[in-house]
Protein backbone atom coordinates (compact mmCIF):
# COMPACT_ATOMS: atom_id res chain seq x y z
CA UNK A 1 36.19 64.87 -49.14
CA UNK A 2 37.00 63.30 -52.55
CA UNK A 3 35.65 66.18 -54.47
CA UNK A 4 38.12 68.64 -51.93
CA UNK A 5 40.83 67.22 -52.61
CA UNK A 6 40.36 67.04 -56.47
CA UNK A 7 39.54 70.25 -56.21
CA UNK A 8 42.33 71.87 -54.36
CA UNK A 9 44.96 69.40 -56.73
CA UNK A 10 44.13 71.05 -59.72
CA UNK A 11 45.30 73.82 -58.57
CA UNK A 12 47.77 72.94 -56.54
CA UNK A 13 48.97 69.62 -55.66
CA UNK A 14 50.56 70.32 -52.47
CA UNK A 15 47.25 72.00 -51.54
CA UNK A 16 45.46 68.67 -52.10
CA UNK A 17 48.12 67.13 -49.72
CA UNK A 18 47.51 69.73 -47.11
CA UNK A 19 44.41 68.63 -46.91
CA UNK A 20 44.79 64.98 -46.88
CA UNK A 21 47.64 65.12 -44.10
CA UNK A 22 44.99 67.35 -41.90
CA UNK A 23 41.82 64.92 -42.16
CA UNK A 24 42.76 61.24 -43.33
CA UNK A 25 46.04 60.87 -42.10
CA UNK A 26 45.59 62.66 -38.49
CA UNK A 27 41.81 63.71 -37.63
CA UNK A 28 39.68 60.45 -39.13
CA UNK A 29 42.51 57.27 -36.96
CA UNK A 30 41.20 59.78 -33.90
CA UNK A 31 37.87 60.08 -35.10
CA UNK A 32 37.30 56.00 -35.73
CA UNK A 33 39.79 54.52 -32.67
CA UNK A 34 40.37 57.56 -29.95
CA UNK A 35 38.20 57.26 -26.42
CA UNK A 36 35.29 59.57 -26.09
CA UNK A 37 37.52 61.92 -23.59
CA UNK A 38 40.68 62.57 -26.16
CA UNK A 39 37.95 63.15 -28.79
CA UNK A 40 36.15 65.33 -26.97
CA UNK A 41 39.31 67.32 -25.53
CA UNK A 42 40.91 68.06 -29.31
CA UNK A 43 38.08 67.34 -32.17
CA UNK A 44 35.62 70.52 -31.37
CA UNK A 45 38.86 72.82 -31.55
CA UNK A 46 39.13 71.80 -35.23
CA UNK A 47 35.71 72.81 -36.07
CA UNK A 48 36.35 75.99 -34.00
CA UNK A 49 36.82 79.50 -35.68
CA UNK A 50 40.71 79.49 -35.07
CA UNK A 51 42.61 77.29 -37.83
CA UNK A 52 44.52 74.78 -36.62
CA UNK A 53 46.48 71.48 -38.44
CA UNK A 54 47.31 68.21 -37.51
CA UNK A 55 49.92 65.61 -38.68
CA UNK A 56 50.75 62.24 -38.34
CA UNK A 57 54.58 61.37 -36.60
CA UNK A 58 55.43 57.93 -37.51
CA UNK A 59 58.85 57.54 -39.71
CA UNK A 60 62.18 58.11 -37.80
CA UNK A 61 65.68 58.43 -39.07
CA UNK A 62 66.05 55.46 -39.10
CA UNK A 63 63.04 53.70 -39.05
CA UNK A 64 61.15 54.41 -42.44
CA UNK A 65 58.87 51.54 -43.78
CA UNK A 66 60.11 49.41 -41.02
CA UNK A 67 58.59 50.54 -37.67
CA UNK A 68 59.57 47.54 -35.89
CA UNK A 69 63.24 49.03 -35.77
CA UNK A 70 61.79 52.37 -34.71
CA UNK A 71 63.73 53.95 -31.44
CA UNK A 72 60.89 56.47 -30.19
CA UNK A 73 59.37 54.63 -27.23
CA UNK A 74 56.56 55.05 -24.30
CA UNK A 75 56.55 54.04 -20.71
CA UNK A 76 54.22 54.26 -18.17
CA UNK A 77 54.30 57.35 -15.32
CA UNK A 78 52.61 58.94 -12.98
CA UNK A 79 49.26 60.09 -14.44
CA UNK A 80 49.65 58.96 -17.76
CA UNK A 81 52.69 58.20 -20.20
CA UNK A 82 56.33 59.50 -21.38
CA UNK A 83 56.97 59.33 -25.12
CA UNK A 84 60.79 60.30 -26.03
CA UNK A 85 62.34 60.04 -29.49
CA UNK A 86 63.17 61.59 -32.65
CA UNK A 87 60.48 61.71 -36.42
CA UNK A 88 61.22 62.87 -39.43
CA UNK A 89 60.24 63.87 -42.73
CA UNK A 90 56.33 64.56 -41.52
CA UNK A 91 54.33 67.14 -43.02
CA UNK A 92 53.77 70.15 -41.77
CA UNK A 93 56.52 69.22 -39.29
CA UNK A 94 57.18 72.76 -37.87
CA UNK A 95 53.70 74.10 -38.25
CA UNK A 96 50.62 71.65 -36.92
CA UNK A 97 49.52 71.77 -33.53
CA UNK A 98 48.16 68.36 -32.55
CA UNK A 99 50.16 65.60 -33.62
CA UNK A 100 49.57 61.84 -34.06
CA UNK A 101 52.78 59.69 -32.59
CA UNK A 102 53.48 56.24 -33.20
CA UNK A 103 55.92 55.01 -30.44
CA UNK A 104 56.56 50.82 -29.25
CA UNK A 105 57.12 49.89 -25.23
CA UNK A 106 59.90 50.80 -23.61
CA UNK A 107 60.14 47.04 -22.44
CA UNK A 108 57.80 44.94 -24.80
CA UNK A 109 56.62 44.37 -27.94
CA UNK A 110 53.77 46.60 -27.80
CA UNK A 111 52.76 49.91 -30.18
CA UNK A 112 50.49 52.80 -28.97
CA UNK A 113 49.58 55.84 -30.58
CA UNK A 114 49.61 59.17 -28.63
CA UNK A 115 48.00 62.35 -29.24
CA UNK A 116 49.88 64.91 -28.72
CA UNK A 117 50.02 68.56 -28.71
CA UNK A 118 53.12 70.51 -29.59
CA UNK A 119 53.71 72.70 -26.81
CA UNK A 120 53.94 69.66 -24.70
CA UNK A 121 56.86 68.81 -26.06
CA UNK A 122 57.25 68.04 -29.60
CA UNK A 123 59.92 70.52 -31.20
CA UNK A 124 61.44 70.71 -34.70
CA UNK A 125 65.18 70.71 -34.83
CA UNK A 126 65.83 70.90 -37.96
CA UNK A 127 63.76 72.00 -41.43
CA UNK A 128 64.48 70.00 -44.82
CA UNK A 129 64.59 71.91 -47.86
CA UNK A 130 62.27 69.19 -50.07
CA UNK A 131 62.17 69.12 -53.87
CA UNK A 132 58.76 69.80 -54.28
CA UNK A 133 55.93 70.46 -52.30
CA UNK A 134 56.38 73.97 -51.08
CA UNK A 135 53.46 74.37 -49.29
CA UNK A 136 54.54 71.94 -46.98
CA UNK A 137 57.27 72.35 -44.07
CA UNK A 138 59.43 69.05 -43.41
CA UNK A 139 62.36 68.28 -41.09
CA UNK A 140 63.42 66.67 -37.83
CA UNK A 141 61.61 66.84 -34.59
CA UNK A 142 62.15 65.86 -31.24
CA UNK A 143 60.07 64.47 -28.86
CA UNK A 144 59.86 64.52 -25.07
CA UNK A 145 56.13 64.63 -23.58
CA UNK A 146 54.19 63.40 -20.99
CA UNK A 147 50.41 62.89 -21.76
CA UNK A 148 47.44 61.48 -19.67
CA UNK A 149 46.02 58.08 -20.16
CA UNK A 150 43.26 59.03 -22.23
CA UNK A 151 45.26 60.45 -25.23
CA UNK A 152 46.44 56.86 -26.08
CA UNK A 153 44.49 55.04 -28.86
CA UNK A 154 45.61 51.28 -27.94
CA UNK A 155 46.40 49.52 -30.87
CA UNK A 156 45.83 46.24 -29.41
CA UNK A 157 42.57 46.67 -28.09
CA UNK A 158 41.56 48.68 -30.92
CA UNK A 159 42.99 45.73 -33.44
CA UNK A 160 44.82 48.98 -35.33
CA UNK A 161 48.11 48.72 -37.02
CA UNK A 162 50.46 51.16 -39.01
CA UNK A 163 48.67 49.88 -42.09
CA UNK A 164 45.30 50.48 -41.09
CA UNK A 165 46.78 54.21 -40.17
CA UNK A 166 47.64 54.76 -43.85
CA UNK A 167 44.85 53.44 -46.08
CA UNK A 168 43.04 56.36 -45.99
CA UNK A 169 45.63 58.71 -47.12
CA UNK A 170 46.96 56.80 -49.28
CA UNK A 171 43.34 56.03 -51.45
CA UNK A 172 42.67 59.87 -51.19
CA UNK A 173 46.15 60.07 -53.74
CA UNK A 174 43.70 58.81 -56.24
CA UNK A 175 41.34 61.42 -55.76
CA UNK A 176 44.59 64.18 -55.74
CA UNK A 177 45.78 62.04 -58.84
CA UNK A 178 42.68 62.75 -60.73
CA UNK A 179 42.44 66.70 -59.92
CA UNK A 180 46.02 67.45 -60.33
CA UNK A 181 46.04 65.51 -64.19
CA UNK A 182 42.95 67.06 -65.02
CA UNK A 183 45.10 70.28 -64.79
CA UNK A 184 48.17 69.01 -66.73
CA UNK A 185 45.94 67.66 -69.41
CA UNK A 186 44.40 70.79 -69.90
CA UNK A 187 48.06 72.80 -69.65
CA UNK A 188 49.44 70.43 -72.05
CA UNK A 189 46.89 70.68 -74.71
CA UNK A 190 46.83 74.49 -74.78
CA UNK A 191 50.90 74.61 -74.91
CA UNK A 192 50.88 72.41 -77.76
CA UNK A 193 48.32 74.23 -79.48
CA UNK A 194 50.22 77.36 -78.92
CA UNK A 195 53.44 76.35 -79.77
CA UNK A 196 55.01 76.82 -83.09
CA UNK A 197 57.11 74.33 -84.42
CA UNK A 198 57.73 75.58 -88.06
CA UNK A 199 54.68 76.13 -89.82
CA UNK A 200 52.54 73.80 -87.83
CA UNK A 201 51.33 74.03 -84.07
CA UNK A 202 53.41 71.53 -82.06
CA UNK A 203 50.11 69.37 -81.43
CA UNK A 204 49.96 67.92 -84.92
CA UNK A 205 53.79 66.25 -84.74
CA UNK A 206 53.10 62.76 -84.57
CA UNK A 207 54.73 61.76 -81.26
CA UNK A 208 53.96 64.87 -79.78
CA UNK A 209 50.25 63.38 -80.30
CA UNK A 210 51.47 60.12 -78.11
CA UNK A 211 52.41 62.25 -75.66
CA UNK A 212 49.50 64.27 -75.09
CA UNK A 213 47.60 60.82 -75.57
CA UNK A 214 49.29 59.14 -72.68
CA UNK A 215 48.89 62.22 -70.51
CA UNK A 216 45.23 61.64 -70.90
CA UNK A 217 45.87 58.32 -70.71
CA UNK A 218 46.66 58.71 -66.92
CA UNK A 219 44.09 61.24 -66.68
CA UNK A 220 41.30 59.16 -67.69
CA UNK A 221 42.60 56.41 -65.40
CA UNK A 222 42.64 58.39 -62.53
CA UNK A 223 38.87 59.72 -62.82
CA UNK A 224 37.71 56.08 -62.86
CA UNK A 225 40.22 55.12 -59.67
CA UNK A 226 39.07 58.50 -57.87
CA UNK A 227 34.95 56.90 -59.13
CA UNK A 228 35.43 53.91 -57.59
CA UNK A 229 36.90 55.53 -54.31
CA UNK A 230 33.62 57.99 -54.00
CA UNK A 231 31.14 54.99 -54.79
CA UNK A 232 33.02 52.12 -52.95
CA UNK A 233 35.48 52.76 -50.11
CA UNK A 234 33.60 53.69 -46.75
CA UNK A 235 36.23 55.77 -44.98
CA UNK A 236 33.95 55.87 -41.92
CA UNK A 237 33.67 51.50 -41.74
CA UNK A 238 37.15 49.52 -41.38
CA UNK A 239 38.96 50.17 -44.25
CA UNK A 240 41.38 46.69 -43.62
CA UNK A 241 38.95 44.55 -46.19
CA UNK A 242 39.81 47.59 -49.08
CA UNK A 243 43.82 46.67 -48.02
CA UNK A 244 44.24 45.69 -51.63
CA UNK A 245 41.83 47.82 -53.44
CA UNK A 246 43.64 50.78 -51.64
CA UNK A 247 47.32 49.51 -52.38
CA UNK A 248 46.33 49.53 -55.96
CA UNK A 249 44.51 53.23 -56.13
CA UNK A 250 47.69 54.75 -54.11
CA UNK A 251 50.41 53.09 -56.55
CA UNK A 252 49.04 53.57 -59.99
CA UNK A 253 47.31 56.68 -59.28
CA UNK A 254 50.94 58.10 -58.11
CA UNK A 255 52.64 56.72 -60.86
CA UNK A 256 50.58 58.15 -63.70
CA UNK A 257 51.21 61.86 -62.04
CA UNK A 258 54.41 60.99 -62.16
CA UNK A 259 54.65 59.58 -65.94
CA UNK A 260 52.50 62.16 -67.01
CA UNK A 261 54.23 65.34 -65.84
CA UNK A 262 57.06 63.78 -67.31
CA UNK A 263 55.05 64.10 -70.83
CA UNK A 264 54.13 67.05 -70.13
CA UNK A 265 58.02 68.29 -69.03
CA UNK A 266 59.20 66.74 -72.31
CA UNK A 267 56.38 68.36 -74.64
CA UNK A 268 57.74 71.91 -72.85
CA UNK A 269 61.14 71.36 -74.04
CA UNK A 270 64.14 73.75 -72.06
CA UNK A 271 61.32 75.78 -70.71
CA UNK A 272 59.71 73.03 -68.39
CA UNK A 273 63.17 72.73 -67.04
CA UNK A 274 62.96 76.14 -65.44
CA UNK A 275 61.85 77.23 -62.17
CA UNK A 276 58.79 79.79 -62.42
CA UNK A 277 58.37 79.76 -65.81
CA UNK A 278 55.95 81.87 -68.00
CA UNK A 279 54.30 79.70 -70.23
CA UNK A 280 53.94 76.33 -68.27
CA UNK A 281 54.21 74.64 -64.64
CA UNK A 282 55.74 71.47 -66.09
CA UNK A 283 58.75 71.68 -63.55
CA UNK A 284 56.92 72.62 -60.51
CA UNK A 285 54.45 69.51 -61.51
CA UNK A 286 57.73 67.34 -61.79
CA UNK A 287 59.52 67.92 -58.93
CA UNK A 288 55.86 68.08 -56.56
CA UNK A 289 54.98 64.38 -58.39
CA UNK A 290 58.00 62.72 -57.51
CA UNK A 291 57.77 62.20 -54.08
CA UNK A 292 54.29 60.07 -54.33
CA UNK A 293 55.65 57.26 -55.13
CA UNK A 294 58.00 57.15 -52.07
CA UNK A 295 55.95 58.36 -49.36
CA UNK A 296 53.17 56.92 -47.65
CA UNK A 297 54.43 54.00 -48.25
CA UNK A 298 57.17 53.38 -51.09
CA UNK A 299 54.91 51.81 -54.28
CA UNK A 300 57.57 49.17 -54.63
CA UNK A 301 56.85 47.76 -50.95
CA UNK A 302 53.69 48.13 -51.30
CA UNK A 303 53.13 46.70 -54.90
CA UNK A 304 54.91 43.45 -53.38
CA UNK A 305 52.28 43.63 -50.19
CA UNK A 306 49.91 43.19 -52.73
CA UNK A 307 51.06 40.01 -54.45
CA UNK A 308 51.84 39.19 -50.91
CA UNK A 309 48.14 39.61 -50.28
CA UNK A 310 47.32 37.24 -53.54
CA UNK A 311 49.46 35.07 -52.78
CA UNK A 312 48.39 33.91 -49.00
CA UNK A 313 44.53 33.27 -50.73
CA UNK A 314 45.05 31.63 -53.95
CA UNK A 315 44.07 28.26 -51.73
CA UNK A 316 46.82 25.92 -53.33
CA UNK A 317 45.18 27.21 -56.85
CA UNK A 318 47.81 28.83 -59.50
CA UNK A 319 48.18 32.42 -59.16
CA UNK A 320 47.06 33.43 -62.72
CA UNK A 321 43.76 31.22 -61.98
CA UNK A 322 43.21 33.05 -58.73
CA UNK A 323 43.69 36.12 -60.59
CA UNK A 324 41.23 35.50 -63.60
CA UNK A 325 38.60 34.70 -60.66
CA UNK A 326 39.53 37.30 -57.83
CA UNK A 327 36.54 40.03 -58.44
CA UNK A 328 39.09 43.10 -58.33
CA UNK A 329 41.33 41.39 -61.27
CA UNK A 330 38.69 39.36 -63.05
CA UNK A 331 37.76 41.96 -65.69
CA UNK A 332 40.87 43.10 -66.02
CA UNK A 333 42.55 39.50 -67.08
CA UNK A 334 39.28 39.07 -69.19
CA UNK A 335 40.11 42.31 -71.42
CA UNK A 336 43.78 41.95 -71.75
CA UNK A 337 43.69 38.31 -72.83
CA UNK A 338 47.32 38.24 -71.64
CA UNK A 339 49.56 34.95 -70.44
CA UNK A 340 49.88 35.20 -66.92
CA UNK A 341 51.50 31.84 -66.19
CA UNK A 342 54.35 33.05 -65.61
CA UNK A 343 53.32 34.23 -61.98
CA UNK A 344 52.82 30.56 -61.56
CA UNK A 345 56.29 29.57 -60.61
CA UNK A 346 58.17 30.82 -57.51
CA UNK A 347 58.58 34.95 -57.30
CA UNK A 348 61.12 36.00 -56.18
CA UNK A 349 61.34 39.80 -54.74
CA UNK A 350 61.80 41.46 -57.95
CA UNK A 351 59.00 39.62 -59.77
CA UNK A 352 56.57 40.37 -56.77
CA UNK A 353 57.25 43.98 -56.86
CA UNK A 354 57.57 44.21 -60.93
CA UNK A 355 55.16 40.99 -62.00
CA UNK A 356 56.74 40.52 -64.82
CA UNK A 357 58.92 37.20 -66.10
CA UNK A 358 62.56 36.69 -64.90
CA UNK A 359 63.69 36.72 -68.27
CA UNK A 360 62.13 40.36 -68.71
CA UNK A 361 63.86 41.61 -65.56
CA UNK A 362 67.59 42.52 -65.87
CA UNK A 363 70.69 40.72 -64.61
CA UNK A 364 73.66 41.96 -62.96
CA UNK A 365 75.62 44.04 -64.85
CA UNK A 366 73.19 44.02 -68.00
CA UNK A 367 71.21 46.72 -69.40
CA UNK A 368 67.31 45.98 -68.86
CA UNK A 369 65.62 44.92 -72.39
CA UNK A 370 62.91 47.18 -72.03
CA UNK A 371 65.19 50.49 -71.83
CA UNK A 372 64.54 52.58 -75.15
């Protein structure tokens, strides 16, 4: 599955994404957690002759990151269950068949997924025009379905929560991150090459040469995160001991794409800024990289998760000690030979998200040292 979606990211991003939305966001949580009868009802239609896609319904309106807020509920009937409420911003919104919905009781604290199917019920209202991404449909739907018991995957008996749901997906970005840069370091090298700036080939100005550098950078990076997802993460096992591993592939992974199409929009000059241009894709690989870093999960919540995480099993030891022992950041505190004591003192929000001293992080009303 790796391989696939490296594959279908170098050529097209949103391709990659298809592909991820259809198996690791909505197929596998059915797959691992679903009762034999729901599995048996909708799995063997997917590996059926007609083509058919599924999604995953969890944010609302106005319930994004926070699904404790969320409005779409469940109650018990006759025969099975009602789920009413409103999602948004899902892939493949107005297209999939089968959908995966998140909704909380009607009258308790209590969360249960529902597999749905779309002519039960589930209707899009309204289609978002998205930056990128065109592959994709987005907008509003509304729900209003009844199902039978057996299409609920209890949560509580099950032990799944919303971020179990998502760990999948999100280490598959690192597998998209490494197909889709293997492209734009390939697109970038041959533009500079065939450039002419003067009487030289752009490639051989001197920051020009940083540029392309940091595109490979991120490219190289994202082969070895997309390496250790093939020959370590078991997508089939529980995936909740790789929490952190996972939080890490999905936010740097998405955040070279996006500094790297940036590069390569930069090295294109007036031309990357236009819309099905000629000689590069450096806008299309802009505007589709942007959104990775806010959706399945928004890197700055989950980069602070992930201190978060650190933090509740340092054992009363400093945090820079816990990190120069923790096997996932041993080596990495080992090579860079860099200070870390000042995670030792109280973080605040900012620091957990950024990890980086409060005198590096900008005050109120001042620019941020680092700009420029």
């Amino acid at each position: 599955m790796c391989r696939i979606v490296e594959t279908a990211s170098e050529w097209n991003v949103a391709l990659g994404v298809y592909v991820i939305v259809n198996t690791a966001l909505a197929l596998l949580p059915v797959v691992k957690w679903a009762g034999e009868e729901a599995k048996q009802e909708m799995l063997p239609l997917f590996a059926g002759g007609d083509p058919l896609m599924a999604g995953l319904a969890a944010t609302e309106p106005g319930a994004g990151s926070a699904l404790s807020v969320m409005t779409t509920t469940f109650e018990e009937c006759e025969g099975g269950y009602r789920i009413r409420g409103r999602k948004h911003w899902q892939a493949l919104s107005s297209s999939a068949d089968w959908w995966l919905v998140l909704a909380k009781n009607a009258h308790r604290n209590e969360y249960g997924y529902f597999i749905v199917r779309r002519s039960e019920g589930f209707r899009t209202v309204e289609m978002y025009e998205a930056l990128g991404l065109k592959l994709l449909d987005y907008g509003v739907n509304d729900i209003d379905v009844t199902v039978p018991r057996h299409r609920r995957i209890d949560a509580e008996e099950t032990g799944l929560n919303s971020v179990d749901v998502f760990l999948a997906s999100r280490a598959l970005l690192a597998a998209a991150g490494a197909g889709f840069l293997r492209r734009i370091s390939r697109e970038a090298h041959a533009y500079a090459e065939g450039r002419q700036i003067g009487r030289k080939s752009q490639s051989r100005i001197g920051f020009v040469k940083y540029r392309l550098a940091a595109i490979d950078t991120s490219s190289t990076i994202c082969e070895a995160l997309s390496h250790y997802l093939q020959t370590t993460v078991d997508f089939k096992s529980d995936l909740a001991p790789a929490f952190p591993a996972v939080q890490a592939l999905k936010t740097v992974a998405t955040e070279r794409m996006i500094s790297a199409a940036q590069h390569y929009q930069q090295l294109t000059g007036a031309e990357g800024y236009r819309c099905g241009s000629p000689t590069n894709i450096a806008g299309q690989a802009f505007l589709d990289t942007r959104v990775f870093s806010i959706f399945d999960g928004n890197n700055d919540m989950l980069s602070q998760q992930l201190t978060a995480h650190c933090l509740t099993r340092r054992s009363g030891r400093p945090l820079s000690g816990f990190l120069a022992d923790w096997p996932l950041t041993a080596p990495a505190v080992a090579a860079l030979q860099e200070d870390l004591g000042f995670l030792d003192q109280r973080l605040g929000q900012a620091q957990q998200v950024l990890a980086r001293p409060r005198d590096r992080l900008p005050d109120r009303g001042r620019p941020c040292p680092e700009v420029g």
